[in-house]
Protein backbone atom coordinates (compact mmCIF):
# COMPACT_ATOMS: atom_id res chain seq x y z
CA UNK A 1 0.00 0.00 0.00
CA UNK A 2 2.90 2.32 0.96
CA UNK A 3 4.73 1.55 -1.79
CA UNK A 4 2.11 1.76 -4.56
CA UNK A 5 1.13 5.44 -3.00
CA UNK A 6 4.96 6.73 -3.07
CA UNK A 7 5.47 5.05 -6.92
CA UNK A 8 2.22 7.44 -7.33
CA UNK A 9 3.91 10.28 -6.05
CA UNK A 10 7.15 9.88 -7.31
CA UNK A 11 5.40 10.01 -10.71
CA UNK A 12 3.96 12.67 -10.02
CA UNK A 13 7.18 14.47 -9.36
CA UNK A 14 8.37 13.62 -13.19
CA UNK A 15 5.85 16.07 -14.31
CA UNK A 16 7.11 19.47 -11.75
CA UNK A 17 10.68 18.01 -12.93
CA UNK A 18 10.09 18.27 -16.85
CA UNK A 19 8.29 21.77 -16.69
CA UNK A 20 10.95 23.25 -14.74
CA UNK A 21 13.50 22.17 -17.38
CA UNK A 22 10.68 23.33 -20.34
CA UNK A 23 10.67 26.74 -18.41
CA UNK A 24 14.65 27.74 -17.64
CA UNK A 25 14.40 27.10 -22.01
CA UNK A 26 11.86 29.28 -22.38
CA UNK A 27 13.69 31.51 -20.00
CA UNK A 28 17.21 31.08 -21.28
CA UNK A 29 15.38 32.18 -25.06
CA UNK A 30 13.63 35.00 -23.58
CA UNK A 31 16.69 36.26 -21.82
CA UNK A 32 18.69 35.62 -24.52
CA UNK A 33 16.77 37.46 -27.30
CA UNK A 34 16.22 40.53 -24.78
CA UNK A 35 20.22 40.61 -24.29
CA UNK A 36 20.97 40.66 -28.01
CA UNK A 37 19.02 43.59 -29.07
CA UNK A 38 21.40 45.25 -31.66
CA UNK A 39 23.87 42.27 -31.69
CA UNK A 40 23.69 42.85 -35.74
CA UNK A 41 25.00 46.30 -35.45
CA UNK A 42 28.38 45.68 -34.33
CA UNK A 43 30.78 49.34 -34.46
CA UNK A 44 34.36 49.26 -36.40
CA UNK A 45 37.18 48.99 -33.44
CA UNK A 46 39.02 52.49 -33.46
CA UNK A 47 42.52 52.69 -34.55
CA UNK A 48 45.37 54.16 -32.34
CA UNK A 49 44.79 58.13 -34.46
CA UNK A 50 48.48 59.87 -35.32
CA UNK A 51 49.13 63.07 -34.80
CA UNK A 52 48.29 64.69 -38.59
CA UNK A 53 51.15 65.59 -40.76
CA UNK A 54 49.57 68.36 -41.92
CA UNK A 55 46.48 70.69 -42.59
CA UNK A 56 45.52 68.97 -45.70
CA UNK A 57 41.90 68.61 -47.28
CA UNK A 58 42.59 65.69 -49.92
CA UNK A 59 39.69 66.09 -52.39
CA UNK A 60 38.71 63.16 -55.45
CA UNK A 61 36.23 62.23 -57.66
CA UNK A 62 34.80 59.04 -58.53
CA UNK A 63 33.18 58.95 -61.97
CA UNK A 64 30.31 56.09 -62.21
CA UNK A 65 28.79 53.63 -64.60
CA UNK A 66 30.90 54.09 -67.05
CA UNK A 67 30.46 51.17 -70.27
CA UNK A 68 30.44 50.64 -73.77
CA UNK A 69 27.35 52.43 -73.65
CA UNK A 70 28.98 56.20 -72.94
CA UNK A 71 28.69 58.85 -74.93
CA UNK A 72 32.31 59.29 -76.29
CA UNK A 73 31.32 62.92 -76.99
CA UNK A 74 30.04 63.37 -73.34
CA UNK A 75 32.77 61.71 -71.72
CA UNK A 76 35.27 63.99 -73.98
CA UNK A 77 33.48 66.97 -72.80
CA UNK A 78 33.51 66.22 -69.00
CA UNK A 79 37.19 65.21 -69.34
CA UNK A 80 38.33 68.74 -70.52
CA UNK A 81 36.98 70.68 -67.45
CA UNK A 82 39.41 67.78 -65.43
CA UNK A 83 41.49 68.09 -67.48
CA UNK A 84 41.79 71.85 -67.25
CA UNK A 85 42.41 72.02 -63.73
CA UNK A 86 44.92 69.09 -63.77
CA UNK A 87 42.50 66.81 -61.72
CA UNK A 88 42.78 63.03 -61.99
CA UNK A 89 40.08 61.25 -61.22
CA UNK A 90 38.85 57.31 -60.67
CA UNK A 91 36.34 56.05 -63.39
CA UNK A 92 34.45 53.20 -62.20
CA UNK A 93 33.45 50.86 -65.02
CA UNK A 94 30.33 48.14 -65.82
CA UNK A 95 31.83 45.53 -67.56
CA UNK A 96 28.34 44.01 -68.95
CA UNK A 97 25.96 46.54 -68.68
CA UNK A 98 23.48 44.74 -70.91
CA UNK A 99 20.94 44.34 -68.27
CA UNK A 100 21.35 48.69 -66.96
CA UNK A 101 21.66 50.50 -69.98
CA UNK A 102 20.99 48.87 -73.20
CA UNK A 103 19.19 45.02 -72.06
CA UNK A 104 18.69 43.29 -75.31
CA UNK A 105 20.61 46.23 -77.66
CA UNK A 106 23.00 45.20 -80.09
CA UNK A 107 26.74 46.85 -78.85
CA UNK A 108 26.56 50.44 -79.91
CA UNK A 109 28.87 51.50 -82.77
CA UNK A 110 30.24 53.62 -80.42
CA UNK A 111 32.00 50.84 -78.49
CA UNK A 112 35.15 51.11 -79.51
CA UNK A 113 35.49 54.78 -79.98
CA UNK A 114 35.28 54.96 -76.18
CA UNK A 115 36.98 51.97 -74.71
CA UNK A 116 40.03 53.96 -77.20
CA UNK A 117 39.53 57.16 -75.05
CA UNK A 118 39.34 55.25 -71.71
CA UNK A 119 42.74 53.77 -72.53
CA UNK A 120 44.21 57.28 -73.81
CA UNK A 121 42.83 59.05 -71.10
CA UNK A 122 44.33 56.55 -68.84
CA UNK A 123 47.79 56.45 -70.51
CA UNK A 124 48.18 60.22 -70.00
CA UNK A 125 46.71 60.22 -66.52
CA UNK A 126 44.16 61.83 -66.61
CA UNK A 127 41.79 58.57 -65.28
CA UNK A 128 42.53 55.44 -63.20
CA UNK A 129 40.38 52.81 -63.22
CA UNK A 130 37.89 50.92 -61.07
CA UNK A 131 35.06 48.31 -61.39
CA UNK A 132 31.87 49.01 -60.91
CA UNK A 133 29.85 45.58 -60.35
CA UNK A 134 29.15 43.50 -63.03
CA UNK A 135 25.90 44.17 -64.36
CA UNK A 136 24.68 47.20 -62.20
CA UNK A 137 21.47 45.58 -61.46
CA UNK A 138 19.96 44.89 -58.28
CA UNK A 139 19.74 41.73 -57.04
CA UNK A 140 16.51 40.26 -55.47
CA UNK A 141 16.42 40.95 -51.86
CA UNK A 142 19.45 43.15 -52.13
CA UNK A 143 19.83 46.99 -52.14
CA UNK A 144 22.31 46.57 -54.84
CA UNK A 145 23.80 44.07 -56.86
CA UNK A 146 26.01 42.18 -54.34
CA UNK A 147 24.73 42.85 -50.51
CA UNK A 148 22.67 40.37 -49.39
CA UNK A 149 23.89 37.56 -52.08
CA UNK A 150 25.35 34.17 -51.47
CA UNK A 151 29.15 34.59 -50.74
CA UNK A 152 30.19 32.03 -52.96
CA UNK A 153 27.99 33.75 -56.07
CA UNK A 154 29.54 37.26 -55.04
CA UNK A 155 32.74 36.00 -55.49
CA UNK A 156 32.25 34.55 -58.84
CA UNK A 157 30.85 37.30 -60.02
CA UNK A 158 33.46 39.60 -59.23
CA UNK A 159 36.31 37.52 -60.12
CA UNK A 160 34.59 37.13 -63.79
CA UNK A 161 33.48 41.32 -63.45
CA UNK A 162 37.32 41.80 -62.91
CA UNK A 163 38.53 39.43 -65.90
CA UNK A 164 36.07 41.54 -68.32
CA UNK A 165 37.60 44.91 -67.42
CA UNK A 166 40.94 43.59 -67.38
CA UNK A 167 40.66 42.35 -70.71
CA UNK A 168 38.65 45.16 -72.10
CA UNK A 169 40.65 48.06 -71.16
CA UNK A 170 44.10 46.14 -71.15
CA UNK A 171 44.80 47.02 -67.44
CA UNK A 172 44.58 45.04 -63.70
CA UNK A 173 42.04 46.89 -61.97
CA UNK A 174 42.26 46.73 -58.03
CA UNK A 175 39.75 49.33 -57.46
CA UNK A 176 35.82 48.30 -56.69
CA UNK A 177 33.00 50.73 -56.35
CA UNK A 178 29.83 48.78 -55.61
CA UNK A 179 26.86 50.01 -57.35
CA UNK A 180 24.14 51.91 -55.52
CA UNK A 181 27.42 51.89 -52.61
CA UNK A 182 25.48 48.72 -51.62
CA UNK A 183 27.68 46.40 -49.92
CA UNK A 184 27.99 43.53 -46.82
CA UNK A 185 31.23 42.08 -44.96
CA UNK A 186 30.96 39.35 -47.77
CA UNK A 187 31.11 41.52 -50.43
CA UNK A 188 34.35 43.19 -48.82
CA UNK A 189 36.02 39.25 -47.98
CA UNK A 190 35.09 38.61 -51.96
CA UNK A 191 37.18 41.72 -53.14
CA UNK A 192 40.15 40.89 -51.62
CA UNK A 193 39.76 37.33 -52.56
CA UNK A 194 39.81 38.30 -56.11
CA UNK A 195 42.28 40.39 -56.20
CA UNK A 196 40.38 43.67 -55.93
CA UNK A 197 42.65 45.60 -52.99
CA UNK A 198 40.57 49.13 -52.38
CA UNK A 199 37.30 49.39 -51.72
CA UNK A 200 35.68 53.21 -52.20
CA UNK A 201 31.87 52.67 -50.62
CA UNK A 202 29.87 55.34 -48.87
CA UNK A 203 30.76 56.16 -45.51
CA UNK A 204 32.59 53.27 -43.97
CA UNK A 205 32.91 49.48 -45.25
CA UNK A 206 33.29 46.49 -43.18
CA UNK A 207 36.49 46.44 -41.65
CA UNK A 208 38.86 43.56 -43.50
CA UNK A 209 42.44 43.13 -43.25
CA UNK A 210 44.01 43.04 -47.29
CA UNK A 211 41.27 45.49 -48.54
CA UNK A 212 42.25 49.31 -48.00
CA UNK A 213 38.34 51.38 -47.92
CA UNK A 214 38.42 54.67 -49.44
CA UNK A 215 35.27 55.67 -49.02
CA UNK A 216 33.16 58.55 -50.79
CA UNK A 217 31.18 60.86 -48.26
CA UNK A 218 29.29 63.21 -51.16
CA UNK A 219 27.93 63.74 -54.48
CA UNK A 220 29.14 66.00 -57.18
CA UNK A 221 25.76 67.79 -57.64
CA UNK A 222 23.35 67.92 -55.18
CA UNK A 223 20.33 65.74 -56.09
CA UNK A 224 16.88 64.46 -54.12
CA UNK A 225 18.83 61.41 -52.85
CA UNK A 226 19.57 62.54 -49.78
CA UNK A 227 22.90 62.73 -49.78
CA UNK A 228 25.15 65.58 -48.90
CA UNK A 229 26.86 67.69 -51.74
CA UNK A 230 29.98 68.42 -52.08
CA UNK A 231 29.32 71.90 -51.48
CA UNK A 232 27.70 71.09 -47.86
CA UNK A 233 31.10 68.83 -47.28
CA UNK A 234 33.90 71.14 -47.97
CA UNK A 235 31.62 73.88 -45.67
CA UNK A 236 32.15 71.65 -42.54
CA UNK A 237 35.91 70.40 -43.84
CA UNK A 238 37.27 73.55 -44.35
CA UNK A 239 36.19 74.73 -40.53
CA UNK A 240 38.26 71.43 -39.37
CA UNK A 241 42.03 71.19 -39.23
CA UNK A 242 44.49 68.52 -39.44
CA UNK A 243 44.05 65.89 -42.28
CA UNK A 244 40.64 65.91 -43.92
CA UNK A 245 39.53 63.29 -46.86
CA UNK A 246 36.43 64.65 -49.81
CA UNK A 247 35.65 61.36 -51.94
CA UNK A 248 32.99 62.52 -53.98
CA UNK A 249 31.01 60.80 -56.57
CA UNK A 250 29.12 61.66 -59.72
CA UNK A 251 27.40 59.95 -62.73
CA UNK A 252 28.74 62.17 -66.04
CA UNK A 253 26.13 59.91 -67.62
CA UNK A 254 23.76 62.20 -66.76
CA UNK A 255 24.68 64.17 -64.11
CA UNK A 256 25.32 66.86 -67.15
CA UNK A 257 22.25 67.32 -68.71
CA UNK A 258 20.72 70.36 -66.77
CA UNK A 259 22.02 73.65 -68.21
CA UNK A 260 24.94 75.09 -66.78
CA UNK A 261 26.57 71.85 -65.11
CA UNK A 262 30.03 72.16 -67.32
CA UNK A 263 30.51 76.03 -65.76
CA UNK A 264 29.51 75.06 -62.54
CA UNK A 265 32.02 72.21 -62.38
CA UNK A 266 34.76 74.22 -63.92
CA UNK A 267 34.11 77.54 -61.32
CA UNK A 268 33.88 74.63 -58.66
CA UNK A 269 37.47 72.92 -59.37
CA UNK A 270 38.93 76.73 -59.67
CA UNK A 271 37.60 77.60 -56.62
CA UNK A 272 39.23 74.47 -54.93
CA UNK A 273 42.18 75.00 -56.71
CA UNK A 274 43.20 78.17 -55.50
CA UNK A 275 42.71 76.94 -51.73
CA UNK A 276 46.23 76.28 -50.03
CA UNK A 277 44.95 73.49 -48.09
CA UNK A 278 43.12 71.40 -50.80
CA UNK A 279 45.27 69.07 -52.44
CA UNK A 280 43.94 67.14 -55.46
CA UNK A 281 44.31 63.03 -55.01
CA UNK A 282 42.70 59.85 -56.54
CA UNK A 283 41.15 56.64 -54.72
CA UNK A 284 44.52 54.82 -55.42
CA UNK A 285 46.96 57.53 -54.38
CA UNK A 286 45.15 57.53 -51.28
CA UNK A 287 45.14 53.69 -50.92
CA UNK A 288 49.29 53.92 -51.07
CA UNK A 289 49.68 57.25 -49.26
CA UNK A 290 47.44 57.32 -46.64
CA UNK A 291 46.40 53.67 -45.22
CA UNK A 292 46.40 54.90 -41.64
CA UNK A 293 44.58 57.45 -41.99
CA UNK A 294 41.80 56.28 -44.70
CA UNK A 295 41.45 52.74 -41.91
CA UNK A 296 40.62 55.70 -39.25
CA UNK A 297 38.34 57.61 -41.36
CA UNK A 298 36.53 54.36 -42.07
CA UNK A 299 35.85 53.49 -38.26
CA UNK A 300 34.25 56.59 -38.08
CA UNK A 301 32.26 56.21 -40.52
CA UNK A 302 31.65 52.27 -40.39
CA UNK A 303 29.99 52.91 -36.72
CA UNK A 304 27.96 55.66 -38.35
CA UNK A 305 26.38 53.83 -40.65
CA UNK A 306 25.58 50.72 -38.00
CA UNK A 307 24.26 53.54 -35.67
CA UNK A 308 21.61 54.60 -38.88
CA UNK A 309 20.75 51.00 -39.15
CA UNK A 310 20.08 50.51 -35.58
CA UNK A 311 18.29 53.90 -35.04
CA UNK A 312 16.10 52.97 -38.51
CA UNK A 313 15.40 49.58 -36.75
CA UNK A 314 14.09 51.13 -33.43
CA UNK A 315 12.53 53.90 -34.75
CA UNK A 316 9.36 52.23 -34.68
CA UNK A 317 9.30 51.35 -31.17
CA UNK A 318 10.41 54.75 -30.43
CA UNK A 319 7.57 56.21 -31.63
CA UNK A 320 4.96 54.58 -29.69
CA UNK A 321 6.98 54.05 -26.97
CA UNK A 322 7.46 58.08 -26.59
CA UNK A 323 3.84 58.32 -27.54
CA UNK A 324 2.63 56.34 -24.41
CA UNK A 325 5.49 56.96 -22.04
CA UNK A 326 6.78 60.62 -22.33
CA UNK A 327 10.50 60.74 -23.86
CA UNK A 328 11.16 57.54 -23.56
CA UNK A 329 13.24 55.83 -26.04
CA UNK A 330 12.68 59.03 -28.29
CA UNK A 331 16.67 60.20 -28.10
CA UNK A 332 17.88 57.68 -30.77
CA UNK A 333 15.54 59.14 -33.56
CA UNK A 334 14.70 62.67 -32.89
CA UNK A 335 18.43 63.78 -31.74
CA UNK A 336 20.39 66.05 -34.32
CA UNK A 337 23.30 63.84 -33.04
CA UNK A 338 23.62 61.93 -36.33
CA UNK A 339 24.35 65.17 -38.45
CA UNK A 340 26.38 66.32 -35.63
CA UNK A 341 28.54 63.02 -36.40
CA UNK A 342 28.74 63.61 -40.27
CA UNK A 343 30.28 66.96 -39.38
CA UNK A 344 32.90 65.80 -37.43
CA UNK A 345 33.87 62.92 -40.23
CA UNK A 346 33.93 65.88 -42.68
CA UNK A 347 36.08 68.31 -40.35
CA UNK A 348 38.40 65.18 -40.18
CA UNK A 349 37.79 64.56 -36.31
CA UNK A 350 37.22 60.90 -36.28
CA UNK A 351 37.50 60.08 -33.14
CA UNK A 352 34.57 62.37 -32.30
CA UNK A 353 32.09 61.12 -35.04
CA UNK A 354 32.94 57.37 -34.05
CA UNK A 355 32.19 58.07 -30.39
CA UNK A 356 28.61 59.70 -31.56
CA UNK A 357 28.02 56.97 -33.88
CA UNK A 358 28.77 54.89 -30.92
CA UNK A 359 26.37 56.73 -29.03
CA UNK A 360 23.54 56.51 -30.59
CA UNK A 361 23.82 53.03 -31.16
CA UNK A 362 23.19 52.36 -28.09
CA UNK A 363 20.59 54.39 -27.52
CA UNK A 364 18.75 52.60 -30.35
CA UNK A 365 19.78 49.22 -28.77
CA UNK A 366 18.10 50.38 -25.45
CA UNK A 367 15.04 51.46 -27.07
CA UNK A 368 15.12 47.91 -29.11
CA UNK A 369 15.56 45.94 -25.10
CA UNK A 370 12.88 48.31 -24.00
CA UNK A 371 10.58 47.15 -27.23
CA UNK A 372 11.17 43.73 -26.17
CA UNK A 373 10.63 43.64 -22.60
CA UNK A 374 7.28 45.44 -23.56
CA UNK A 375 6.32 42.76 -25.78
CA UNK A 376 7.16 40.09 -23.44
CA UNK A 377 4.83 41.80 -20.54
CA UNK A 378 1.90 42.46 -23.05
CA UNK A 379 2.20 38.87 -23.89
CA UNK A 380 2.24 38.00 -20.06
CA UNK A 381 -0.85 40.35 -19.51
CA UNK A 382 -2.40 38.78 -22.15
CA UNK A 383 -2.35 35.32 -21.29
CA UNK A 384 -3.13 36.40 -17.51
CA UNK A 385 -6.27 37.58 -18.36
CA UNK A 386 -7.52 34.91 -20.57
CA UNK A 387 -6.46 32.50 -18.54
CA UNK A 388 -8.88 34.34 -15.20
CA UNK A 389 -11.46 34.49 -17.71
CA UNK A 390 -11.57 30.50 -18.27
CA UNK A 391 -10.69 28.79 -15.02
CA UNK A 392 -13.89 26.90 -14.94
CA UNK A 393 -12.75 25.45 -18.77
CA UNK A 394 -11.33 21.76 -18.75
CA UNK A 395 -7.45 22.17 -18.10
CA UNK A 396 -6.59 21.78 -21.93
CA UNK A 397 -8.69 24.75 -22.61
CA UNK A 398 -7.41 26.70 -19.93
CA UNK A 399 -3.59 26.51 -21.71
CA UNK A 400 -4.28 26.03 -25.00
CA UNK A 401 -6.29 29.40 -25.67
CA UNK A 402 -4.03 31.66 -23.65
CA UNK A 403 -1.27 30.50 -25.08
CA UNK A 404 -2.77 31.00 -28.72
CA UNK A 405 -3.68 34.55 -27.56
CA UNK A 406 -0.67 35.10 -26.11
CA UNK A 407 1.49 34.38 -29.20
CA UNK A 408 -1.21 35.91 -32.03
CA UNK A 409 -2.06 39.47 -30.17
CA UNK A 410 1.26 40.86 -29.67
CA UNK A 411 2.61 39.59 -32.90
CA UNK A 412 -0.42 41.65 -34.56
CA UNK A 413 0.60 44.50 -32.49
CA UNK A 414 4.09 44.16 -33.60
CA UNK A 415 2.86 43.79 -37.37
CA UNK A 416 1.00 47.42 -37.29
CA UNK A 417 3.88 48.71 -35.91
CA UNK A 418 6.44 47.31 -38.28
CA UNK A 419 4.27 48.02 -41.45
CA UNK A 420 5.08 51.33 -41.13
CA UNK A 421 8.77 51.02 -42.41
CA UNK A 422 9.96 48.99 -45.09
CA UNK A 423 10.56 45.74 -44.82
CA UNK A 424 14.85 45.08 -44.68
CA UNK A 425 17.49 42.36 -43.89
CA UNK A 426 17.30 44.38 -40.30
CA UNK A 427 13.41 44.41 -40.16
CA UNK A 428 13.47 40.48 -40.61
CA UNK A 429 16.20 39.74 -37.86
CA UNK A 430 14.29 42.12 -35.52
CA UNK A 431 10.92 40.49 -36.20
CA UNK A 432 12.09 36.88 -35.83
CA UNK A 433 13.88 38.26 -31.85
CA UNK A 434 10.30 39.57 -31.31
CA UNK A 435 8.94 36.16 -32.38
CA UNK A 436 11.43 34.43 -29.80
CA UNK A 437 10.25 37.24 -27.47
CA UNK A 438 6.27 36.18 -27.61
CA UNK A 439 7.61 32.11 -27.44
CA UNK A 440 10.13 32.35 -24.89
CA UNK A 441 7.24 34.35 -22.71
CA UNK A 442 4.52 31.79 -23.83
CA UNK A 443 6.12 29.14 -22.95
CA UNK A 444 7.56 30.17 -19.86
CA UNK A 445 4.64 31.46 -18.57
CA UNK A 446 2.67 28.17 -19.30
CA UNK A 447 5.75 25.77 -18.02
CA UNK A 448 5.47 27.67 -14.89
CA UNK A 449 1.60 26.78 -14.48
CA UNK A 450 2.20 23.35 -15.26
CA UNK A 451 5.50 23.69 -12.54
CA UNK A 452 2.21 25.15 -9.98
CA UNK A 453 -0.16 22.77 -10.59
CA UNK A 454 2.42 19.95 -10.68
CA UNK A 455 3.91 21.13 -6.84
CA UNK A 456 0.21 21.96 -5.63
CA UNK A 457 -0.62 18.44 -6.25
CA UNK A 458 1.98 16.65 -5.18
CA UNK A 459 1.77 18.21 -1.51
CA UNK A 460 -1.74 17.23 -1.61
CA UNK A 461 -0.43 13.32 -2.42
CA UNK A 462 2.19 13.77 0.06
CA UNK A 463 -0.93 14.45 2.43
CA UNK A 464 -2.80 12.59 1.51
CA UNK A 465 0.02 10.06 1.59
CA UNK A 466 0.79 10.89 5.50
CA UNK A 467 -3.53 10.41 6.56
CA UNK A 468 -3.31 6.98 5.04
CA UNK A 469 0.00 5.41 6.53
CA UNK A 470 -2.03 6.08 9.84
CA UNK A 471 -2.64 3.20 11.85
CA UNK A 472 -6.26 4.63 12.37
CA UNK A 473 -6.47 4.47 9.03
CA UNK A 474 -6.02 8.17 8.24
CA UNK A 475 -9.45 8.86 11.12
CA UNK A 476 -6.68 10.41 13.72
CA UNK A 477 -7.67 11.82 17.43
CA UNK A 478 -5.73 14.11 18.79
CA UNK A 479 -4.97 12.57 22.57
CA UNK A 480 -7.06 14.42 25.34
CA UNK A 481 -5.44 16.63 27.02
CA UNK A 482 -4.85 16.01 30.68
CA UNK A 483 -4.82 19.04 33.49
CA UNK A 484 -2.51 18.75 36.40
């Protein structure tokens, strides 16, 4: 009898055993996904910064999507204002531009005619040259042509991209601009595998040992892009000291069709000229001459750009968030600290812009914990409620429906929210955290029910356990109690 009751209990105690384990898992994922809010936006370690040499502005141009396609007559034109000023510059080239410019045109007669002047211009230095992708379009998924893609395919695709230009314009091209400036770390690792040594991106690049960045921080002409001119750049450079770097970029494709672009240019590169501290350079000059300095610049502006990609991912959260609780979470967003940073890149001080890029990355990766924790105590709410509103339902009921609730309301919450910003590589990885957010609470919230139920009723076995072993058969007297 004894024994049958405590191989009934003991059973019993499997069941408090195996939802405790269930819930430190559903704890250990909650924690876990709370903790590595941000974890994709990882900053560029700072280099050791030298004292400058001296107070230097180094200006170049980067001249894009250039192909058999250009205008020979165009390019001729936009050469001569260079030209005039004794300006070399880096022209970035689409080795099959098929699918861009001309998809299912014949090769224009023009063809030859200007791969001719891209080797003249070359051979009297007035252009170096640089690849440009392979096809300039964008790949699925991708906010170019390479970010985003396979590694292996990347790398096949530049090594055969580098083997075209090669060929075509009889040099060894070491040089890669990415089109649209979209690029990832395996973009970067792919370069150097094939041979392609300097990397000129916007902003910052992904830190990799063989590949020197050089990156461009403005356009030529000022367009509805978004990005700063080259005008707004030199303001803020020329009110810095020390050594300062201007890559800018431009598309003579048709960057020159509004009236008046050739004289602006030209009064532009006199202007510059005649300034004692602006000395004219190209992407590869600066690649040989200045590695320490171009691996500074591009911490700075590496841990910029992660900082814009967390604050874009948060920004969302930050808004309601500052909506319902007053200023909270709203710093990351609504802070002019961002174009405070992209000053200090342009004046040259590095160090500063890094530590604000720094900065508001982790604001943004607060407001992202914040977001989460929310999520995880709307869930908890959620299920709380339900689960008062059914205790009389059989026990199945009782954690089946809270659970579903638990899991479907906050992940429509987080839906209205997200819908509001376009969907990106970020948005996904964010989304699936919030979706081990709404689990990990689920499940721990359910395990630890199961854990209650399964303790409440093995103390009432254990008593009940303790009436029977009575000799009176579990009917016990207490002995009468005796005065002196």
């Amino acid at each position: 009898m004894v024994t049958g009751a405590w191989g009934r209990l003991s059973n019993r105690l499997v069941q408090p055993v195996l939802a405790g384990s269930i819930a430190a898992l559903f704890g250990w994922l909650l924690v876990r996904a709370v903790l590595n809010a941000g974890s994709m936006f990882l900053p560029a370690p700072v280099p050791a910064a030298a004292e400058p040499e001296r107070d230097k502005i180094y200006v170049a141009f980067r001249n894009d999507d250039l192909s058999v396609f250009s205008d020979p007559g165009r390019e001729d034109s936009v050469v001569s204002v260079f030209r005039k000023h004794g300006v070399t510059q880096t022209y970035a080239f689409i080795p099959n531009p098929a699918g861009y410019l001309g998809e299912g045109a014949a090769l224009p007669t023009t063809a030859t005619t200007i791969i001719d002047s891209l080797r003249a211009w070359r051979a009297s230095g007035l252009i170096e040259f640089g690849l440009h992708g392979a096809t300039h379009v964008r790949s699925p998924r991708s906010a170019g042509e390479f970010d985003g893609v396979p590694a292996a395919v990347q790398q096949a695709r530049l090594r055969e991209a580098k083997a075209m230009t090669d060929s075509m314009l009889s040099s060894a091209v070491s040089i890669f601009a990415p089109p649209w400036n979209a690029s990832d770390c395996a973009t970067v690792r792919a370069c150097r595998d094939v041979g392609l040594t300097v990397f000129s991106g916007y902003l910052g690049i992904c830190p990799q040992d063989g590949v020197t960045p050089v990156n461009t921080a403005a356009e030529l002409f000022p367009d509805s892009s978004g990005l700063p001119s080259l005008a707004q750049a030199l303001a803020h450079a020329r009110e810095g000291r020390g050594e300062r770097i201007l890559v800018c970029f431009y598309h003579s494709r048709v960057d020159f069709n509004p009236a008046g672009r050739y004289e602006y240019l030209d009064s532009l590169l006199g202007a510059l000229g005649s300034d004692p501290r602006v000395e004219w350079t190209t992407i590869g000059e600066l690649a040989a001459k200045r590695p320490n300095l171009l691996a500074l610049q591009n911490s700075a502006g590496y841990t910029m750009l992660q900082a814009d990609r967390a604050v874009a991912a948060a920004r969302p959260y930050d808004r309601v968030l500052g909506s319902v609780v007053g200023g909270l979470g709203r710093a990351p967003s609504s802070d002019p600290s961002g174009a405070l940073a992209l000053q200090a890149f342009w004046r040259g001080q590095f160090d500063l812009a890094a530590a604000s890029g720094r900065e508001r990355l982790l604001g943004a990766i607060l407001t992202l914990r914040v977001a989460r924790l929310t999520v995880a105590a709307l869930t908890v709410v959620v299920m709380i409620v339900i689960a008062l509103g059914a205790r009389r339902w059989p026990r199945a009921l009782r954690l089946a429906i809270p659970a579903a609730a638990g899991v479907l309301l906050p992940l429509i919450a987080l839906g209205v929210i997200t819908l509001a910003r376009p969907f990106s590589d970020d948005r996904i990885c964010d989304l699936t955290a919030m979706l081990s957010i709404v689990i990990g609470t689920t499940g721990l919230f359910l395990a630890l029910q199961v854990l209650r139920s399964g303790l409440s009723f093995g103390r009432a076995e254990g008593e009940h356990l303790v009436l029977r072993s009575h000799p009176n058969g579990g009917e016990h007297t207490p002995p009468a109690r005796t005065h002196q």
